[in-house]
C-alpha atoms as a PDB file:
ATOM      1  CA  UNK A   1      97.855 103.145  77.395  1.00  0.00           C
ATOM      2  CA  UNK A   2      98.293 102.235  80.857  1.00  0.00           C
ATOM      3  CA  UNK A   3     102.111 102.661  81.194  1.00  0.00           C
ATOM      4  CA  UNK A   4     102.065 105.931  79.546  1.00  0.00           C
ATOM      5  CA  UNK A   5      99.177 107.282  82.050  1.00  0.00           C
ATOM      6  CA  UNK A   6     101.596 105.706  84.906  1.00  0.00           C
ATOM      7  CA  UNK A   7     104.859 107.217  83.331  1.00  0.00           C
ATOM      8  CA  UNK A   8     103.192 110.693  82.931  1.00  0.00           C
ATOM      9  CA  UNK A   9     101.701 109.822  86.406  1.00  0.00           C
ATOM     10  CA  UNK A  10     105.116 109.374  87.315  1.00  0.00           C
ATOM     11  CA  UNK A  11     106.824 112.489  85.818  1.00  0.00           C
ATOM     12  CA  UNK A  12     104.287 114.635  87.124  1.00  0.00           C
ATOM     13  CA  UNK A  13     105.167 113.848  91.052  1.00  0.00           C
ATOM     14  CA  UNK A  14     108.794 114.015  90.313  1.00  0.00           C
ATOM     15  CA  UNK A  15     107.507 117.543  89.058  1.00  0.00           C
ATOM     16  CA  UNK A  16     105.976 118.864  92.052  1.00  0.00           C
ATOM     17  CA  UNK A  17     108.529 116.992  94.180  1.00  0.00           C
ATOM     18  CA  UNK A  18     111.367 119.015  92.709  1.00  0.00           C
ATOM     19  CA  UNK A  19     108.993 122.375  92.709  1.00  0.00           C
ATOM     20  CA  UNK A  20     107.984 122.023  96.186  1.00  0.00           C
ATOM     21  CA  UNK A  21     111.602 122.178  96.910  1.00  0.00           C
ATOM     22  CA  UNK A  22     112.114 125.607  96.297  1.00  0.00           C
ATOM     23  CA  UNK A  23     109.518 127.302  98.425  1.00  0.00           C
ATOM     24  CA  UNK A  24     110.751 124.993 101.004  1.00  0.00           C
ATOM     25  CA  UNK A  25     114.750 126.925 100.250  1.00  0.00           C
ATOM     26  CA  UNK A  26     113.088 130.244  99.656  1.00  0.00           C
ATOM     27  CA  UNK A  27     111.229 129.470 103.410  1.00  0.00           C
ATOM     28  CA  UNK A  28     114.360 128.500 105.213  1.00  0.00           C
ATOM     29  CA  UNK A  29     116.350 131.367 104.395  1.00  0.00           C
ATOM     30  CA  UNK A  30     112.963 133.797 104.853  1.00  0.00           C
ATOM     31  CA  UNK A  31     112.571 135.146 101.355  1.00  0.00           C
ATOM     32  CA  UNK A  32     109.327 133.836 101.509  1.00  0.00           C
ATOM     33  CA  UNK A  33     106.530 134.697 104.428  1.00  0.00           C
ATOM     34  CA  UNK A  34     105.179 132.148 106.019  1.00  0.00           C
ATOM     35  CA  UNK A  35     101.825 132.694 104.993  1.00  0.00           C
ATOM     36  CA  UNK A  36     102.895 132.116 101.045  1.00  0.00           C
ATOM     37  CA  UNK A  37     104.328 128.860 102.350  1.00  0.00           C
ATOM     38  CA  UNK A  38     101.350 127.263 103.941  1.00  0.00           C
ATOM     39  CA  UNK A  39      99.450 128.313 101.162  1.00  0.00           C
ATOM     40  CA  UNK A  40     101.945 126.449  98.992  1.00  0.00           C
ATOM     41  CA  UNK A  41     101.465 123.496 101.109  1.00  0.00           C
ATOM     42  CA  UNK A  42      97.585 123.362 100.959  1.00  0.00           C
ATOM     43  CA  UNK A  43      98.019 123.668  96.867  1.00  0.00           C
ATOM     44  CA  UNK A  44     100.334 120.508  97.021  1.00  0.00           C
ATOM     45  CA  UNK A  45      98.115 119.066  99.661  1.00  0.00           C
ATOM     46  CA  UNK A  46      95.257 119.144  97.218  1.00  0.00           C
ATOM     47  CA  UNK A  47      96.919 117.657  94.281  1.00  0.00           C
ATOM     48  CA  UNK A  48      98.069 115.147  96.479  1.00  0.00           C
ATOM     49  CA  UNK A  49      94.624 114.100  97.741  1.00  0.00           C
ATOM     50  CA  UNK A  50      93.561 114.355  93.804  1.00  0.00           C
ATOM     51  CA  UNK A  51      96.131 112.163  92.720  1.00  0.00           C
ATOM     52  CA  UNK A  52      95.928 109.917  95.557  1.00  0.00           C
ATOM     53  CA  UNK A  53      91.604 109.630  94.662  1.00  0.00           C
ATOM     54  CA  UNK A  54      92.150 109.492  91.101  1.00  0.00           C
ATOM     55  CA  UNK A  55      95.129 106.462  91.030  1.00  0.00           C
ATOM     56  CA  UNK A  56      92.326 103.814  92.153  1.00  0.00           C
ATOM     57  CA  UNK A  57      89.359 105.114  90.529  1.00  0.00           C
ATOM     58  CA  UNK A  58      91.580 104.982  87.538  1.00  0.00           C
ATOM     59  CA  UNK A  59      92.898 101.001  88.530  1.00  0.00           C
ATOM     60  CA  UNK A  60      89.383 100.114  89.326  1.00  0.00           C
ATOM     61  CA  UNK A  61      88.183 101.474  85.578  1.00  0.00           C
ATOM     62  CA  UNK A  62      91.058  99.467  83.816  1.00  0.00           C
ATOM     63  CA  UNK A  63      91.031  96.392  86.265  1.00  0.00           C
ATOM     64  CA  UNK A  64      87.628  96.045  87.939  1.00  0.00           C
ATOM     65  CA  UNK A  65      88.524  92.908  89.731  1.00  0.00           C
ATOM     66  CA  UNK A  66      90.382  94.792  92.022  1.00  0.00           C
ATOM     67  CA  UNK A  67      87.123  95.612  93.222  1.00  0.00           C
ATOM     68  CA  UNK A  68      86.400  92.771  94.399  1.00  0.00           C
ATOM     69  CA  UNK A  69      89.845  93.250  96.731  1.00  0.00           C
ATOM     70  CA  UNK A  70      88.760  97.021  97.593  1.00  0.00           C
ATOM     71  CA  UNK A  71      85.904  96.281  99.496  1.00  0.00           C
ATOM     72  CA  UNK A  72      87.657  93.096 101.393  1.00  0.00           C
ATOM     73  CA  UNK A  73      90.124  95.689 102.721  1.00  0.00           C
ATOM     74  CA  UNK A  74      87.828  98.120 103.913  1.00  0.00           C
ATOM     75  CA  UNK A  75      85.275  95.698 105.383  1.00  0.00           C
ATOM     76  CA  UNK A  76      88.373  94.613 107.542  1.00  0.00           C
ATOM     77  CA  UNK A  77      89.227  98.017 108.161  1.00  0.00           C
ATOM     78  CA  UNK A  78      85.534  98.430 109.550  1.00  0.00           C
ATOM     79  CA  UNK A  79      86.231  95.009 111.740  1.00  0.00           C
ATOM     80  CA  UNK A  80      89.272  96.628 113.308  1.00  0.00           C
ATOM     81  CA  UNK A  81      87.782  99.775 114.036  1.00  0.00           C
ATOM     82  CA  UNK A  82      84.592  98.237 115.433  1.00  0.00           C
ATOM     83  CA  UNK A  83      86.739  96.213 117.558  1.00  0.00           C
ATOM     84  CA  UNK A  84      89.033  99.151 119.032  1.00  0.00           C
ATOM     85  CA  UNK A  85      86.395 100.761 119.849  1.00  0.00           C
ATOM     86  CA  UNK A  86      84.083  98.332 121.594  1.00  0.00           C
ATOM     87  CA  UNK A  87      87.862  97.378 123.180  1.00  0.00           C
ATOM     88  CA  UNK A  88      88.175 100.710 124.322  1.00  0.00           C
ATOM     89  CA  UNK A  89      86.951 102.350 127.953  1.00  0.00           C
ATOM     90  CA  UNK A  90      85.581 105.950 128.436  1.00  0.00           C
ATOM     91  CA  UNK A  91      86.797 105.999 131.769  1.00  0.00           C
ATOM     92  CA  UNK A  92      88.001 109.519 132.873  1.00  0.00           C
ATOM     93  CA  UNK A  93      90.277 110.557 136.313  1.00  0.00           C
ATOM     94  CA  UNK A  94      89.328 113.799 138.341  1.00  0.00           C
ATOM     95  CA  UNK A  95      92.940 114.461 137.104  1.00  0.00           C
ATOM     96  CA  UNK A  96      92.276 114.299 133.315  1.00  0.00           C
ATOM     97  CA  UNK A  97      89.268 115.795 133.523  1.00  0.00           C
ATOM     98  CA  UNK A  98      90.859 118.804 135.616  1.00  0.00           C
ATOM     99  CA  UNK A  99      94.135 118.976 134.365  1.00  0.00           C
ATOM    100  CA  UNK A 100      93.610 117.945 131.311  1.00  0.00           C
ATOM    101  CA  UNK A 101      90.208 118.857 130.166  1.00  0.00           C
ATOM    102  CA  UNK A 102      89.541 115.107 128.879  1.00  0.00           C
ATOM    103  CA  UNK A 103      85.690 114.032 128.391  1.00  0.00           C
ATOM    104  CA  UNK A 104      84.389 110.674 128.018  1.00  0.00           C
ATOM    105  CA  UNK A 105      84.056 110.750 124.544  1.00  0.00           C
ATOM    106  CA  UNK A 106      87.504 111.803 123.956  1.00  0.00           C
ATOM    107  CA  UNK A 107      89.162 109.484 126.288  1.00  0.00           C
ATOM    108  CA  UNK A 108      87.170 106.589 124.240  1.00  0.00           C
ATOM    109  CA  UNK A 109      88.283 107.950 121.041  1.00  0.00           C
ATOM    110  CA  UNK A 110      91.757 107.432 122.437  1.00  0.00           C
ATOM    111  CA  UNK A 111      91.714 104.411 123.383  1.00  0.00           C
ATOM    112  CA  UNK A 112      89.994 102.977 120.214  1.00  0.00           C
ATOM    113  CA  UNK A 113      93.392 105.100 118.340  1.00  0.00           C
ATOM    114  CA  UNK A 114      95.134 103.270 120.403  1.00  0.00           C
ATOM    115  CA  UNK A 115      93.695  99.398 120.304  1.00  0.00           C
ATOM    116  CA  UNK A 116      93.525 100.330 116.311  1.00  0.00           C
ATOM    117  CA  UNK A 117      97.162 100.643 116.394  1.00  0.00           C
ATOM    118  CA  UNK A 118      97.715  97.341 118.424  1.00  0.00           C
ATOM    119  CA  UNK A 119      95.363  95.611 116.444  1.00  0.00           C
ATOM    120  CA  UNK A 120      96.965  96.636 112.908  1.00  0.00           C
ATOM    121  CA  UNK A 121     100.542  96.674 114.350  1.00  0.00           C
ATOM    122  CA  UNK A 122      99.850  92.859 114.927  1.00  0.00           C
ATOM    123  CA  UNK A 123      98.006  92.084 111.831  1.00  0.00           C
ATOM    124  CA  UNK A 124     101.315  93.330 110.276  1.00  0.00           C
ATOM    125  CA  UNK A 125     103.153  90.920 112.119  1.00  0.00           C
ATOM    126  CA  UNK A 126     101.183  88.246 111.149  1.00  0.00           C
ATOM    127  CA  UNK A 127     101.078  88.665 107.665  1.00  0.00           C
ATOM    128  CA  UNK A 128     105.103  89.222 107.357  1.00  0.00           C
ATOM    129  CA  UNK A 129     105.248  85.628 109.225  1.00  0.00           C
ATOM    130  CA  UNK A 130     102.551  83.885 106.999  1.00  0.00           C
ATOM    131  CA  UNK A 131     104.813  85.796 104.012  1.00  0.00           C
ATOM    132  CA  UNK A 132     108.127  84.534 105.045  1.00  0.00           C
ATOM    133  CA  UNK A 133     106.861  81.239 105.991  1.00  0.00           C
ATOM    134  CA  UNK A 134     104.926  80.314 102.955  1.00  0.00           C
ATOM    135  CA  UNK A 135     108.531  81.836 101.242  1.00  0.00           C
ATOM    136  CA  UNK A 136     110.067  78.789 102.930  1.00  0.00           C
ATOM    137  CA  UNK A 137     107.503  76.209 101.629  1.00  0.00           C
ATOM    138  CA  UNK A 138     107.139  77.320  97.736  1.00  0.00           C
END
């Protein structure tokens, strides 16, 4: 049962991978108006964001230690973000604010993007070094 949900699963992106192809030919050589092509997109956006919400609800019914896994990730996803943005300063120039239109709030925002990347671009690191290493050793 759950290869054949995984190999329909399967089939069905190649499926809307090799439709969404054609709009995108039709587009390019304007047969098609732009406003039939974002609507296109935001139908293939949607049964993306399905597919992408049903896949673990689905893993989580078969498997439900996974679980267990789930909610590590995301409480460490919380950690990170709590920690980008008590990382991250609100400070605004007379330049930004002028030039720019930046507020406080937005410059914060910002900076917690930006500590969120650091933070995960280094837990990355980490874990491909612990990977490799441990590799070595087994």
């Amino acid at each position: 049962m759950k290869d054949s949900i995984a190999n329909i699963t399967k089939w069905i992106l190649i499926l809307l991978l090799a439709v969404s192809v054609i709009p995108g030919v039709l587009f390019y050589f304007n047969i098609l108006e732009t406003e039939t092509f974002l609507n296109f997109a935001k139908i293939l956006l949607v049964v993306a964001v399905a597919i992408m919400v049903a896949s673990p609800v689905y893993g989580f019914i078969t498997n439900p230690q996974n679980l267990v896994k789930l909610l590590i990730s995301l409480g460490l996803i919380v950690v990170v973000f709590f920690v980008g943005y008590s990382m991250a300063g609100d400070a605004v120039s007379e330049v930004q604010d002028v030039k720019y239109g930046l507020t406080q709030t937005t410059s914060k925002m910002v900076g917690t993007g930006l500590y969120v990347t650091y933070i995960s671009f280094g837990l990355t690191v980490l874990s491909l070094l612990y990977a490799s290493v441990i590799k070595i050793f087994k």
